[in-house]
N, C-alpha and C. Protein backbone atom coordinates (compact mmCIF):
# COMPACT_ATOMS: atom_id res chain seq x y z
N UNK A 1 17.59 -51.25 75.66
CA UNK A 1 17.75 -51.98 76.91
C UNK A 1 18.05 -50.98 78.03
N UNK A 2 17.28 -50.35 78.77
CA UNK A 2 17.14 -49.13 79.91
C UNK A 2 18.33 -49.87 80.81
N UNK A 3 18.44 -49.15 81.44
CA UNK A 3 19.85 -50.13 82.53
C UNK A 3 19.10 -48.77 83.94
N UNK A 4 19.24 -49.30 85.09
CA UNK A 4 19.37 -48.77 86.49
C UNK A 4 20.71 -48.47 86.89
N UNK A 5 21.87 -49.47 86.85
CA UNK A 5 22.88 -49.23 87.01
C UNK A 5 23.76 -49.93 86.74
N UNK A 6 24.83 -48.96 85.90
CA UNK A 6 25.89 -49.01 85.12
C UNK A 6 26.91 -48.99 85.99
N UNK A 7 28.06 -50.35 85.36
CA UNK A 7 29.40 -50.24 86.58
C UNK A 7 30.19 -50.89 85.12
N UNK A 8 29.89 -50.43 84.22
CA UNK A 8 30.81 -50.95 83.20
C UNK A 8 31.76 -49.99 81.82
N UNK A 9 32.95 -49.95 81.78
CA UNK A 9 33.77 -48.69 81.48
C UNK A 9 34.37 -50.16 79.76
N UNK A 10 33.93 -49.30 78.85
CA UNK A 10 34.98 -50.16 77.72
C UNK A 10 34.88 -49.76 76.27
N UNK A 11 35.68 -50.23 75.01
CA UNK A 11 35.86 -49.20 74.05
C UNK A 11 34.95 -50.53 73.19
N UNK A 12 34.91 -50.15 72.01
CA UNK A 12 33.96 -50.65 70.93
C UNK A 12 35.02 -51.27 70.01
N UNK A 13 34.86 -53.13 70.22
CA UNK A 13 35.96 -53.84 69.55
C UNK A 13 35.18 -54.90 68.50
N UNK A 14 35.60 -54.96 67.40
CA UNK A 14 35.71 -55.62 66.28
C UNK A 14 36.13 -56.83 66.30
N UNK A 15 36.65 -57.29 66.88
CA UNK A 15 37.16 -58.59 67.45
C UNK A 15 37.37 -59.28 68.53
N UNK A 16 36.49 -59.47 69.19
CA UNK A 16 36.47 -59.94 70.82
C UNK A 16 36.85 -61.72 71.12
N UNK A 17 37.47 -61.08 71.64
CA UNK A 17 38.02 -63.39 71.87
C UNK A 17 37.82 -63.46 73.09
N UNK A 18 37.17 -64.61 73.05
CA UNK A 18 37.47 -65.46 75.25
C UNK A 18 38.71 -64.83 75.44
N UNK A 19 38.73 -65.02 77.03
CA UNK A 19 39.35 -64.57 78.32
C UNK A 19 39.01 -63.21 78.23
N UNK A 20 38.95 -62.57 76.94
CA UNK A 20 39.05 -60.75 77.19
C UNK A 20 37.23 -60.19 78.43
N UNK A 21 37.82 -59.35 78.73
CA UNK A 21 36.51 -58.45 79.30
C UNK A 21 35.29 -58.05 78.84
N UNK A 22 33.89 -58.36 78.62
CA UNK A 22 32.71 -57.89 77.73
C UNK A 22 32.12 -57.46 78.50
N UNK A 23 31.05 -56.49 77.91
CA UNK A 23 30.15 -56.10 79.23
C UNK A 23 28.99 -57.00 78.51
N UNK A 24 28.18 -56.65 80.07
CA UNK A 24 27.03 -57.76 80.07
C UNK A 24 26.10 -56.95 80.73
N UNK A 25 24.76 -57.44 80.51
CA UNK A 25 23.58 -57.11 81.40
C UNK A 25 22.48 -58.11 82.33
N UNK A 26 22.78 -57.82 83.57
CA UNK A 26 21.79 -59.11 84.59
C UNK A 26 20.99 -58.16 84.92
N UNK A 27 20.48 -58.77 85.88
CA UNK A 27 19.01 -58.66 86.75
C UNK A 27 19.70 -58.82 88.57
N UNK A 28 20.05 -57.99 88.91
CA UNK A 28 20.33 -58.21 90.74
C UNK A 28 19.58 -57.09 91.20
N UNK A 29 19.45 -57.13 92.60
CA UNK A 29 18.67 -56.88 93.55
C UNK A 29 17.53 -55.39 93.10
N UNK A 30 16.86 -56.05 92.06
CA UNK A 30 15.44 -55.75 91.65
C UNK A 30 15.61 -54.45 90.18
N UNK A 31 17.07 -54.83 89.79
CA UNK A 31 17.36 -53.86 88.74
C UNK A 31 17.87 -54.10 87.62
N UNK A 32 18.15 -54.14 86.56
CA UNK A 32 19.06 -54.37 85.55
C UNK A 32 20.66 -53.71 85.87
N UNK A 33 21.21 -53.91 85.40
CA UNK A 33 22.63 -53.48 86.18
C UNK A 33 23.33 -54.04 84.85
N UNK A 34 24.41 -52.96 84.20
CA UNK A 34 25.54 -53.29 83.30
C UNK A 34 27.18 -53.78 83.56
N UNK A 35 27.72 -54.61 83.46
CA UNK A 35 29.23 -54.93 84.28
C UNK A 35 29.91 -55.56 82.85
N UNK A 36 30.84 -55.36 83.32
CA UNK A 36 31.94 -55.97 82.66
C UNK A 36 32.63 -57.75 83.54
N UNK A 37 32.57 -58.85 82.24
CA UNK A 37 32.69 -60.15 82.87
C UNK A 37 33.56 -60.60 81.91
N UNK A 38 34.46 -61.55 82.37
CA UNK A 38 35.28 -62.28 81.38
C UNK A 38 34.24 -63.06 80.74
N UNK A 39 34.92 -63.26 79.20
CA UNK A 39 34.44 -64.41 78.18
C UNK A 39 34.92 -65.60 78.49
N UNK A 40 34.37 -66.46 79.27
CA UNK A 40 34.87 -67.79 79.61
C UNK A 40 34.71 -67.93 80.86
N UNK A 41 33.64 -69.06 80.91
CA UNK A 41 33.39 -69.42 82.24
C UNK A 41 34.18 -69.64 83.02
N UNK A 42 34.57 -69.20 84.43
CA UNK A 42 35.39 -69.87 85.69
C UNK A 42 34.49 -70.43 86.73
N UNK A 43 34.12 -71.73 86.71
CA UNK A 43 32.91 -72.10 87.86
C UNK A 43 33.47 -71.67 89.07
N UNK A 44 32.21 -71.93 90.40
CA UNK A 44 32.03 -70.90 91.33
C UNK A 44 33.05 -72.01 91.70
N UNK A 45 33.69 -72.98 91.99
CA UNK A 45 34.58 -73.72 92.98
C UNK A 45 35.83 -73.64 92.53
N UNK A 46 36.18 -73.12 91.30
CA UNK A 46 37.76 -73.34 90.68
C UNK A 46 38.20 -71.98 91.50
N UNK A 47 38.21 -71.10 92.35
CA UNK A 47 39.05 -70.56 93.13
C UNK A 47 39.35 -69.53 92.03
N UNK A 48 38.66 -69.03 91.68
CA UNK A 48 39.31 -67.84 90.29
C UNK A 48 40.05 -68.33 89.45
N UNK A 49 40.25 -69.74 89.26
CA UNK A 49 41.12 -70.44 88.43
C UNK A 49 40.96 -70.74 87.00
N UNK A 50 40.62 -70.25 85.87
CA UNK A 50 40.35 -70.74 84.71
C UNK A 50 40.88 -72.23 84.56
N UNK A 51 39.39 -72.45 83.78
CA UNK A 51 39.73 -74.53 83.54
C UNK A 51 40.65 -74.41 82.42
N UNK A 52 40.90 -75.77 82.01
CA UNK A 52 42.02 -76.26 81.23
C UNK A 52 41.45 -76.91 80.06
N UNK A 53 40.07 -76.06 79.99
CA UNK A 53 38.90 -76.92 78.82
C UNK A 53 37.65 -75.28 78.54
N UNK A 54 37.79 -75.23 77.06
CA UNK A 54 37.20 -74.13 76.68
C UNK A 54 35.53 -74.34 77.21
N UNK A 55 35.89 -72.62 77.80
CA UNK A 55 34.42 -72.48 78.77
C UNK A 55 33.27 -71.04 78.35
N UNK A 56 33.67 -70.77 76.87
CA UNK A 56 33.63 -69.53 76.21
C UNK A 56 31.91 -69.73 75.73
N UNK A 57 31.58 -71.02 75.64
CA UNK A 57 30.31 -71.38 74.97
C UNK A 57 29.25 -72.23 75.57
N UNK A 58 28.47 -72.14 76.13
CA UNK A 58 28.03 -73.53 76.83
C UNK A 58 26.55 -74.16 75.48
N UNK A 59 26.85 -75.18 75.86
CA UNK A 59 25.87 -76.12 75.14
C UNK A 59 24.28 -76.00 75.25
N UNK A 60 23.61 -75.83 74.78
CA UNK A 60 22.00 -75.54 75.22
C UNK A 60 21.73 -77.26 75.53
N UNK A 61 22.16 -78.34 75.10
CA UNK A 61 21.94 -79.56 75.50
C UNK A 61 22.29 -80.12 76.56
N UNK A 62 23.19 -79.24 77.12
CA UNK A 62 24.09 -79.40 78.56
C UNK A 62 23.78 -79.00 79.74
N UNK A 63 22.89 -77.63 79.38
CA UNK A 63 22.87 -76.68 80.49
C UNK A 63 22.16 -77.01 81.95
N UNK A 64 21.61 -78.64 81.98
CA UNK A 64 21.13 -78.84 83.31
C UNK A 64 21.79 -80.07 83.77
N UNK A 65 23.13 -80.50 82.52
CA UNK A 65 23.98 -81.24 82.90
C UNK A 65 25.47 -81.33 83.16
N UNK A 66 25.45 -80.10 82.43
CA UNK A 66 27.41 -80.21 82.07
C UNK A 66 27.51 -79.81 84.19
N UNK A 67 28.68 -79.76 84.58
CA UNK A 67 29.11 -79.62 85.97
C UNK A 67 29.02 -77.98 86.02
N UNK A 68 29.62 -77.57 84.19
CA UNK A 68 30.01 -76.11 84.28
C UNK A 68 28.90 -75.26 84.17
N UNK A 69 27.64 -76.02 84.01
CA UNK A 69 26.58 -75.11 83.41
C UNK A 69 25.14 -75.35 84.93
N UNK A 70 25.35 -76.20 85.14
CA UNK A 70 24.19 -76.69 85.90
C UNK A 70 24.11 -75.73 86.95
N UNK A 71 25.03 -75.58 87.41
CA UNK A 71 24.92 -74.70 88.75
C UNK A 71 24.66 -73.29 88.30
N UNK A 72 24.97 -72.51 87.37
CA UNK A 72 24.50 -71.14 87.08
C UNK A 72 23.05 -71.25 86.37
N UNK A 73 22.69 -71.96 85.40
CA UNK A 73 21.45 -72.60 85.32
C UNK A 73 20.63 -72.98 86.47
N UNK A 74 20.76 -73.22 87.18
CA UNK A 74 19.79 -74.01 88.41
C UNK A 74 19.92 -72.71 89.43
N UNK A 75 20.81 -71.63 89.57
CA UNK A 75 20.67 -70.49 89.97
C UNK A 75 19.88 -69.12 89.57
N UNK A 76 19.87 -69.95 88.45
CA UNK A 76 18.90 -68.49 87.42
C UNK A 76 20.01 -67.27 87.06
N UNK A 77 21.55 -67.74 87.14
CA UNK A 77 22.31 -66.82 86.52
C UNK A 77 22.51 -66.90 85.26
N UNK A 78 21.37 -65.94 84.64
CA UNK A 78 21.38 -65.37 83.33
C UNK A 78 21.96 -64.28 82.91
N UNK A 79 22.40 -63.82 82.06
CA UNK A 79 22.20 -62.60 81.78
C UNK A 79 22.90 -62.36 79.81
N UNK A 80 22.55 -61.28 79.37
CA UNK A 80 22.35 -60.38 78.40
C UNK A 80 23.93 -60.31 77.80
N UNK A 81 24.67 -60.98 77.01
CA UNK A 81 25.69 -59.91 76.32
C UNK A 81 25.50 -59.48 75.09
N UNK A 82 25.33 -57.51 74.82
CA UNK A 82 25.18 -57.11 73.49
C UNK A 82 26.37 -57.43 72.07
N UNK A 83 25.79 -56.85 71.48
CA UNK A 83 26.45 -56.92 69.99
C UNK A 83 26.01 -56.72 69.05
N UNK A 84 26.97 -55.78 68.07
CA UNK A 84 26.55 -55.79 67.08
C UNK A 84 26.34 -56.78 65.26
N UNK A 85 27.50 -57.94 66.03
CA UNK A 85 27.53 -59.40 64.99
C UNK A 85 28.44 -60.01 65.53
N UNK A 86 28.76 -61.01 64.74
CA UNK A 86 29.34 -62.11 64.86
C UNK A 86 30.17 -62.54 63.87
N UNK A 87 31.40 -63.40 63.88
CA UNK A 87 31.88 -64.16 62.95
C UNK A 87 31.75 -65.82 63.16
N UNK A 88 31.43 -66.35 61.90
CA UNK A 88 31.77 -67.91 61.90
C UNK A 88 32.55 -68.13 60.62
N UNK A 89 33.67 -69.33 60.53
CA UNK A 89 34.03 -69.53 59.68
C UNK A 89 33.15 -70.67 58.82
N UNK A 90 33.54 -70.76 57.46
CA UNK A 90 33.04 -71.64 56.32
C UNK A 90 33.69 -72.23 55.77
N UNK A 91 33.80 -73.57 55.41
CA UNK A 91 34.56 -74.20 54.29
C UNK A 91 33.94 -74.36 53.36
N UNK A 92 35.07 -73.99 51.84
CA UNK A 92 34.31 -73.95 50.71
C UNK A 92 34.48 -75.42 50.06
N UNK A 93 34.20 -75.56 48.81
CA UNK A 93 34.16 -76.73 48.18
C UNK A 93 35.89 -77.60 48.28
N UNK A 94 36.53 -76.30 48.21
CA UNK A 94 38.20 -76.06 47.72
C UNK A 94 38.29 -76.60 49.04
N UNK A 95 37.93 -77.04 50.48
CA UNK A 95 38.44 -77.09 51.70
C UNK A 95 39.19 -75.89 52.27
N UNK A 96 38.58 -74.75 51.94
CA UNK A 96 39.35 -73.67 52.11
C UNK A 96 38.43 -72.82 53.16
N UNK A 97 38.92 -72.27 54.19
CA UNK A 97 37.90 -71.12 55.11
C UNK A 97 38.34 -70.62 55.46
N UNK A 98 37.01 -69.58 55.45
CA UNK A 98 36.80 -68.11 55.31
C UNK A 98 36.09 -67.72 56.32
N UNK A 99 36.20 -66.58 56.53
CA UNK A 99 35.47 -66.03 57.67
C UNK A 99 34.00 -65.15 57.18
N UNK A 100 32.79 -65.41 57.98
CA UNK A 100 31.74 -64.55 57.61
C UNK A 100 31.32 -63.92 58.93
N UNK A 101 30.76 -62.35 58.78
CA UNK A 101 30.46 -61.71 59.39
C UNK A 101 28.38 -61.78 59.18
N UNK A 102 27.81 -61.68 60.77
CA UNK A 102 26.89 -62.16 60.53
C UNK A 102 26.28 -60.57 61.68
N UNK A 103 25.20 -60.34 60.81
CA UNK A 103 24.69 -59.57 61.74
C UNK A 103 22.96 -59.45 61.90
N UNK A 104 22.42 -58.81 62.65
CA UNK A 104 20.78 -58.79 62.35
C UNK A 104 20.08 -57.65 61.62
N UNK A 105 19.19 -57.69 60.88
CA UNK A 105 18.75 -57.28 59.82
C UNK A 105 17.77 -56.08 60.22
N UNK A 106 17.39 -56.39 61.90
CA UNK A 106 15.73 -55.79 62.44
C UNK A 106 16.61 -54.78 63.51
N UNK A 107 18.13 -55.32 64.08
CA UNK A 107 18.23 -54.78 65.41
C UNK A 107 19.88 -54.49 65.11
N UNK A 108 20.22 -52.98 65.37
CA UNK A 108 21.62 -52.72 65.05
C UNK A 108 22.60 -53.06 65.96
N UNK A 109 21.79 -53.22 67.74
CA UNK A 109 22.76 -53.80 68.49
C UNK A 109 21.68 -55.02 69.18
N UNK A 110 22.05 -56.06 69.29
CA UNK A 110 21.40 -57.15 70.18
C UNK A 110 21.85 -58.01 71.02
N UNK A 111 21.10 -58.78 71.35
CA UNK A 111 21.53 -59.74 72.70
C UNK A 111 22.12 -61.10 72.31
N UNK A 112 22.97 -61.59 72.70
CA UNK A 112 23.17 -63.06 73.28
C UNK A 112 22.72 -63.51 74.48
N UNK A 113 21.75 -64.83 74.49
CA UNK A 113 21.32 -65.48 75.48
C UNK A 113 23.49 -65.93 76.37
N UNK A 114 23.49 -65.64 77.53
CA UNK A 114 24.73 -66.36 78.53
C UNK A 114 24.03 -66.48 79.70
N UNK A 115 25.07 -67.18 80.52
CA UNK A 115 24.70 -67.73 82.02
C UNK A 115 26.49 -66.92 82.12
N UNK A 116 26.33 -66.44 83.64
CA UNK A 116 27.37 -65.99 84.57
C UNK A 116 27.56 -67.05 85.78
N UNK A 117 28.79 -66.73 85.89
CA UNK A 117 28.61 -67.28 87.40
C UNK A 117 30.30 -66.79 88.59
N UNK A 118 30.10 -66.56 89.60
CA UNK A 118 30.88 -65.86 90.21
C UNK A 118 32.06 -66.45 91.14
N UNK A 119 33.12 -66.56 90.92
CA UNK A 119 34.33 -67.53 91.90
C UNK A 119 35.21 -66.98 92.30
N UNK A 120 35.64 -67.18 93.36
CA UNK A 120 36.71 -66.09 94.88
C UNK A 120 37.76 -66.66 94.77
N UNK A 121 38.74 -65.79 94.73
CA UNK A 121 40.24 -66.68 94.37
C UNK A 121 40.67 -66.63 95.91
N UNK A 122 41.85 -67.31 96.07
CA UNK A 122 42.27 -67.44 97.29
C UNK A 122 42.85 -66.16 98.28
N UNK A 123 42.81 -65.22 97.33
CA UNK A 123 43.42 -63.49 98.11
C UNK A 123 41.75 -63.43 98.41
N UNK A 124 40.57 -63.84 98.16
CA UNK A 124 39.38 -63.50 98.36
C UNK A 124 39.00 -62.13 97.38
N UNK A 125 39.22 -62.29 95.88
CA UNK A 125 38.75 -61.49 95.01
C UNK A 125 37.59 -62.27 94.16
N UNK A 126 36.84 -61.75 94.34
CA UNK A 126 35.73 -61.89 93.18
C UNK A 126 36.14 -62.31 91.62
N UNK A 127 36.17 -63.36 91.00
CA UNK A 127 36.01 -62.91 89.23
C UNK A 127 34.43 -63.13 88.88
N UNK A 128 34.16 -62.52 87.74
CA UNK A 128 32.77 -62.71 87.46
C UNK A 128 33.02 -62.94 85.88
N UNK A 129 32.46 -64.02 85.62
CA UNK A 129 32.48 -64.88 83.64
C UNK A 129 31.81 -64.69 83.66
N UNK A 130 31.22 -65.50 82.17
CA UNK A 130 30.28 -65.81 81.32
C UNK A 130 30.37 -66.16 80.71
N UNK A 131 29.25 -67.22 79.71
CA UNK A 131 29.66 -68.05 78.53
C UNK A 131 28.07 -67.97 78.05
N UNK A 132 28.36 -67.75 76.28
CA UNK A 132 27.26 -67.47 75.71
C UNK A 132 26.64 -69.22 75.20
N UNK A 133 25.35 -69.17 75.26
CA UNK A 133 24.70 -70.06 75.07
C UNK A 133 25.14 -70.50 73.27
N UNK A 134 25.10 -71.95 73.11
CA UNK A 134 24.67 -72.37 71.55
C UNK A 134 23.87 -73.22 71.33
N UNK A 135 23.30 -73.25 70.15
CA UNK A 135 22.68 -73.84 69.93
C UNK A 135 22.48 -74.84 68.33
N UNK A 136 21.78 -75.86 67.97
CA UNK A 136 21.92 -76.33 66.48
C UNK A 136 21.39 -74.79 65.49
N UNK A 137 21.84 -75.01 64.88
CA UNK A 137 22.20 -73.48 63.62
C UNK A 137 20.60 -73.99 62.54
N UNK A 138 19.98 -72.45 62.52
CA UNK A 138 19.25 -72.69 61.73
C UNK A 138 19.33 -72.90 59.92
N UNK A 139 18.57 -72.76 59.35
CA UNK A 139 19.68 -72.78 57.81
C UNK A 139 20.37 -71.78 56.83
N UNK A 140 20.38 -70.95 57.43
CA UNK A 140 21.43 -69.79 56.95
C UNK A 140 22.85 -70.47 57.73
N UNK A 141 22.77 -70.59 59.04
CA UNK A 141 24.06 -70.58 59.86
C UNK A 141 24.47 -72.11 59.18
N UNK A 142 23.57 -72.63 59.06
CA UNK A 142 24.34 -74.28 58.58
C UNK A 142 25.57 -74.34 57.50
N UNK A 143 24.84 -73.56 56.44
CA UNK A 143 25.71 -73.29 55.32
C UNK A 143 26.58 -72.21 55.60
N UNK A 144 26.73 -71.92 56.73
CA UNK A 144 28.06 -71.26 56.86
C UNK A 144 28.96 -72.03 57.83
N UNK A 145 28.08 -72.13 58.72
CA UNK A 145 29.23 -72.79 59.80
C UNK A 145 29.12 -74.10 59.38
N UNK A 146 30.14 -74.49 58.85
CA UNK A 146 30.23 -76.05 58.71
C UNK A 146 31.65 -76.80 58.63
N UNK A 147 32.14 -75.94 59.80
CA UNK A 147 33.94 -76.18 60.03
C UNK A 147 33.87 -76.34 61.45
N UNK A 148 35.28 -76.92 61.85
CA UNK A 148 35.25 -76.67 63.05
C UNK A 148 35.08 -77.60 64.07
N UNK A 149 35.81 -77.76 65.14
CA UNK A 149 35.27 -78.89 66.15
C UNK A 149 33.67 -79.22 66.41
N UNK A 150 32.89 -77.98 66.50
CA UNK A 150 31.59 -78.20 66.19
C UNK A 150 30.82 -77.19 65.30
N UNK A 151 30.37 -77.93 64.40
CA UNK A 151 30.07 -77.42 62.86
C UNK A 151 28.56 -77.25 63.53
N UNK A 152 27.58 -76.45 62.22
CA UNK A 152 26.24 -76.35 62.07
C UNK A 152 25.31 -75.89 63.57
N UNK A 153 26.37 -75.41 64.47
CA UNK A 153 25.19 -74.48 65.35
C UNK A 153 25.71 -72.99 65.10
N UNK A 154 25.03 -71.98 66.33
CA UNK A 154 25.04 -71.05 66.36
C UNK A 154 24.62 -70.15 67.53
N UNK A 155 25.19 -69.35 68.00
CA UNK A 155 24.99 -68.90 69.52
C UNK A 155 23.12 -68.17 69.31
N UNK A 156 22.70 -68.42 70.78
CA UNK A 156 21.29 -67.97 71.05
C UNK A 156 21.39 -66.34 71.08
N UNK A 157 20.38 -66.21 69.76
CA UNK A 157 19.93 -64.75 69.92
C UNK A 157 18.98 -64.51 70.58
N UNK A 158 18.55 -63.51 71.34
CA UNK A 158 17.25 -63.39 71.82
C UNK A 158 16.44 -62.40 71.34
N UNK A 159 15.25 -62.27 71.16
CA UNK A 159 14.51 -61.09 70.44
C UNK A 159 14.31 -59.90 71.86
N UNK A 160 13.91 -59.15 71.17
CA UNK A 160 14.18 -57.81 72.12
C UNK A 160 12.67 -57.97 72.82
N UNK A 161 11.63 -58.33 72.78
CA UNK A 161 10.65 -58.82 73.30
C UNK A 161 10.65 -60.32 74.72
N UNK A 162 12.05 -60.50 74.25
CA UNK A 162 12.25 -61.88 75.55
C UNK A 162 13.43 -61.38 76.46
N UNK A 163 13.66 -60.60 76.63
CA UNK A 163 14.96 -60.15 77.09
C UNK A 163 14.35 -60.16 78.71
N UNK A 164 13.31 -59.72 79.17
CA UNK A 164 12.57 -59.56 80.40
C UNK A 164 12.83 -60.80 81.28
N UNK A 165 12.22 -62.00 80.41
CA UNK A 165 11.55 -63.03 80.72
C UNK A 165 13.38 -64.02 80.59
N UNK A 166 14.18 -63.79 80.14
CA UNK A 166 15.86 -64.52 80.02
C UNK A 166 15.89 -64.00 81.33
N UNK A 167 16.19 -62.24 81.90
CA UNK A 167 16.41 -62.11 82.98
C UNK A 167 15.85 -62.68 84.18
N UNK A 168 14.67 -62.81 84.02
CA UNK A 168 14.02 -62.43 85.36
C UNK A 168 13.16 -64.07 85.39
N UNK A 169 12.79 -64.36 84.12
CA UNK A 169 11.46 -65.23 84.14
C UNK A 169 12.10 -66.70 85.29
N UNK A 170 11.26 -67.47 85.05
CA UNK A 170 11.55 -69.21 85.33
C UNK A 170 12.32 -69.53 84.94
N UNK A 171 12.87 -70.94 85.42
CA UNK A 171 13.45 -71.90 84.29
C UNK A 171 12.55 -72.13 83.00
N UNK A 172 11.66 -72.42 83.01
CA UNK A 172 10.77 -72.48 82.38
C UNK A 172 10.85 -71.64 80.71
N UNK A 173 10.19 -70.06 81.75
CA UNK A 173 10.75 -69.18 80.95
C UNK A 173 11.72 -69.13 80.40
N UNK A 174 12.91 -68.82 80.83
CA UNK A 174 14.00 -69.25 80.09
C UNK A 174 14.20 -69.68 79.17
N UNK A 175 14.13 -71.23 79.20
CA UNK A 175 13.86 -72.25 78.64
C UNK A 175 12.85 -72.15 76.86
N UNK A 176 11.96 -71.36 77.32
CA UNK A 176 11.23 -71.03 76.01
C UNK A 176 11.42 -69.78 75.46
N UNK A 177 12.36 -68.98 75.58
CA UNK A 177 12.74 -68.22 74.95
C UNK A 177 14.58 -68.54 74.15
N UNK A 178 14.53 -69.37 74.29
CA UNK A 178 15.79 -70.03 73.79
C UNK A 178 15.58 -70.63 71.93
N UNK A 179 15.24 -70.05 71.42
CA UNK A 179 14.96 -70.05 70.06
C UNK A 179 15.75 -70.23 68.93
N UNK A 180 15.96 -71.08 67.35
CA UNK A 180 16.97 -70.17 66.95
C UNK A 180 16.12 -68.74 66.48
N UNK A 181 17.24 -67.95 66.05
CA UNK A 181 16.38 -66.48 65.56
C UNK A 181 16.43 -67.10 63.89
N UNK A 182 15.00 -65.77 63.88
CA UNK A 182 14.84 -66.27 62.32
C UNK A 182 15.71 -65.73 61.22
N UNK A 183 16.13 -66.89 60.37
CA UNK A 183 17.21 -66.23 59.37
C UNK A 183 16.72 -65.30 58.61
N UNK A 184 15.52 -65.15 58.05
CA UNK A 184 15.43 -63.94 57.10
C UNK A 184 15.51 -62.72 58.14
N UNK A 185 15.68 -62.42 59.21
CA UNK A 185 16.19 -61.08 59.90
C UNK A 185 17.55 -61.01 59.99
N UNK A 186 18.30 -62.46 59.37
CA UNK A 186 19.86 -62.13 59.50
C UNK A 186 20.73 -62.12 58.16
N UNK A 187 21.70 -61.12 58.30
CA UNK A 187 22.46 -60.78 57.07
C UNK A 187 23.94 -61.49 57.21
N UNK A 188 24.27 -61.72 56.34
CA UNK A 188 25.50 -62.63 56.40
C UNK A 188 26.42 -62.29 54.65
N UNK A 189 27.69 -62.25 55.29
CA UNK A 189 29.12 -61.84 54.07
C UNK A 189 30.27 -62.14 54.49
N UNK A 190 30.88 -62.30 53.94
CA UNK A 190 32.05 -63.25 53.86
C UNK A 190 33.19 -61.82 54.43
N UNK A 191 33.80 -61.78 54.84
CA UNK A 191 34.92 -60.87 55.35
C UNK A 191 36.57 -60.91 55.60
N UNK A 192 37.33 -60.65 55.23
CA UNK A 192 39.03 -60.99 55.57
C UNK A 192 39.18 -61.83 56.51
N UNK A 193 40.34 -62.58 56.40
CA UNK A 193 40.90 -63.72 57.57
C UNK A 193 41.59 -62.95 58.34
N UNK A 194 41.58 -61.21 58.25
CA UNK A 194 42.07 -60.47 59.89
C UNK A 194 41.75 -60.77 60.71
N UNK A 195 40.65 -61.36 60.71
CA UNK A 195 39.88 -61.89 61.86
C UNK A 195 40.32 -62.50 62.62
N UNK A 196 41.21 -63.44 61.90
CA UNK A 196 41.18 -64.96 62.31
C UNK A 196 42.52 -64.26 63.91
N UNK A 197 43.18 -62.97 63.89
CA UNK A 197 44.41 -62.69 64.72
C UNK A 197 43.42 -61.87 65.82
N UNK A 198 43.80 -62.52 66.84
CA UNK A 198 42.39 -61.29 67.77
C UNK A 198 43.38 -59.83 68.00
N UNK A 199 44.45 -59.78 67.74
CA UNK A 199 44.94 -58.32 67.88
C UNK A 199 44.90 -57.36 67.04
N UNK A 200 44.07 -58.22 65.61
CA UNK A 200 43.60 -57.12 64.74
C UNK A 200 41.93 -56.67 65.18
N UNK A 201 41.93 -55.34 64.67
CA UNK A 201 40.57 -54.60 65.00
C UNK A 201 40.31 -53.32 64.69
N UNK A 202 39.34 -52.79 64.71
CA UNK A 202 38.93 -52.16 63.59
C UNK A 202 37.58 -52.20 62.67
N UNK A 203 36.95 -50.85 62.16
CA UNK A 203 35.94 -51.23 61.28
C UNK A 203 36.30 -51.97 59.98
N UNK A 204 37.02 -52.14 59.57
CA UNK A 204 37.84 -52.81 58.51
C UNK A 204 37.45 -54.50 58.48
N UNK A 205 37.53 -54.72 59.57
CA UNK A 205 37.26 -56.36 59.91
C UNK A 205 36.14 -56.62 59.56
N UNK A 206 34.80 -56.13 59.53
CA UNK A 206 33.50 -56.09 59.16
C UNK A 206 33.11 -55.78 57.64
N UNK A 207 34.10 -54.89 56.83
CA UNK A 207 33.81 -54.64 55.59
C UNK A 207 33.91 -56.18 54.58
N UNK A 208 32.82 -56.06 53.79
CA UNK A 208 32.61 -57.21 52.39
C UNK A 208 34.07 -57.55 51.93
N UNK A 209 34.64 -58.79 52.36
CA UNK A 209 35.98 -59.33 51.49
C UNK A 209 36.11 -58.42 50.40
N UNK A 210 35.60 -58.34 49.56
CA UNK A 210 35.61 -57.87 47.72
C UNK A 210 36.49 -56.91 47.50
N UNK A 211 36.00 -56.01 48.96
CA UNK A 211 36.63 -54.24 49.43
C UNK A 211 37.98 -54.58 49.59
N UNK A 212 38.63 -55.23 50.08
CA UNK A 212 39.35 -55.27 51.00
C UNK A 212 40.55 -55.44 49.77
């Protein structure tokens, strides 16, 4: 992913939770450009105010309806956050869960489909969010994610071939590059409940339960 310009400074974390800082990649005034944005949407009218309702994920069923999504959607504020995986938890037969680490099979670092969007607090400072897109889980993610306030989806990957057309394209575009990714390019293992504390981190968090 070539970048024009970089304004983003940060260390390589194993465990990233909403509110914290991620970097991201958009499309402004005719360039790709790298920044650092909070995980969790703050819409453009809450005054730099974080809502009082998790804004870390937006709905792919929502996005030309929810209040929080429509307006960065209908702006064409897209953009790119990398990674190298993911965790979802699982419940087993026992009602018991576990955490799995999920990564891609073709691409060592990749994209999440998000929408940004930008709100001025009352000193007149800028914050700049984001919230990664989800979507219904294809059938690898089903049988894992199947806990949880909302079970059986899974955030939008994008292939490294649509990344152009997320930034820059239509709604349209957009719109059809919103895929799930295919499971046989994704690897998936079960990993420690360190996870589950976001102040743990570390390559450790990623190693096969078994190790541990």
């Amino acid at each position: 992913m070539q970048l024009r310009r970089i304004h983003w400074r940060f260390e390589v974390s194993y465990n990233v939770a909403p509110t914290q800082s991620v970097p991201v990649v958009r499309f402004a005034n005719g360039e790709r450009e790298g920044l650092m944005m909070r995980w969790g949407m703050i819409p453009f009218s809450a005054k730099g105010i974080a809502p009082n309702f998790p804004s870390s994920n937006a709905r792919i069923e929502k996005l030309e309806t929810a209040p929080t999504w429509r307006g960065p959607w209908g702006r064409a504020q897209r953009c790119i956050l990398p990674a190298a995986g993911f965790y979802e938890w699982h419940m087993n037969e026992a009602c018991q869960k576990h955490p799995f680490f999920i990564r891609l099979a073709d691409q060592e670092v990749f994209g999440f489909a998000a929408l940004w969007d930008r709100s001025i607090t009352t000193d007149r400072v800028a914050v700049l969010s984001c919230a990664l897109i989800t979507m219904p889980a294809n059938e690898l993610m089903r049988r894992i994610h199947n806990a949880g306030a909302h079970p059986f989806r899974m955030p939008a990957i994008l292939l490294q071939t649509d990344h152009d057309a997320w930034l820059r394209g239509s709604v349209a575009d957009a719109k059809d590059v919103l895929r799930q990714y295919p499971q046989d390019q994704m690897v998936a293992y079960q990993v420690s409940r360190w996870v589950n504390n976001s102040k743990n981190d570390g390559k450790k968090l990623i190693e096969p339960a078994h190790k541990l």
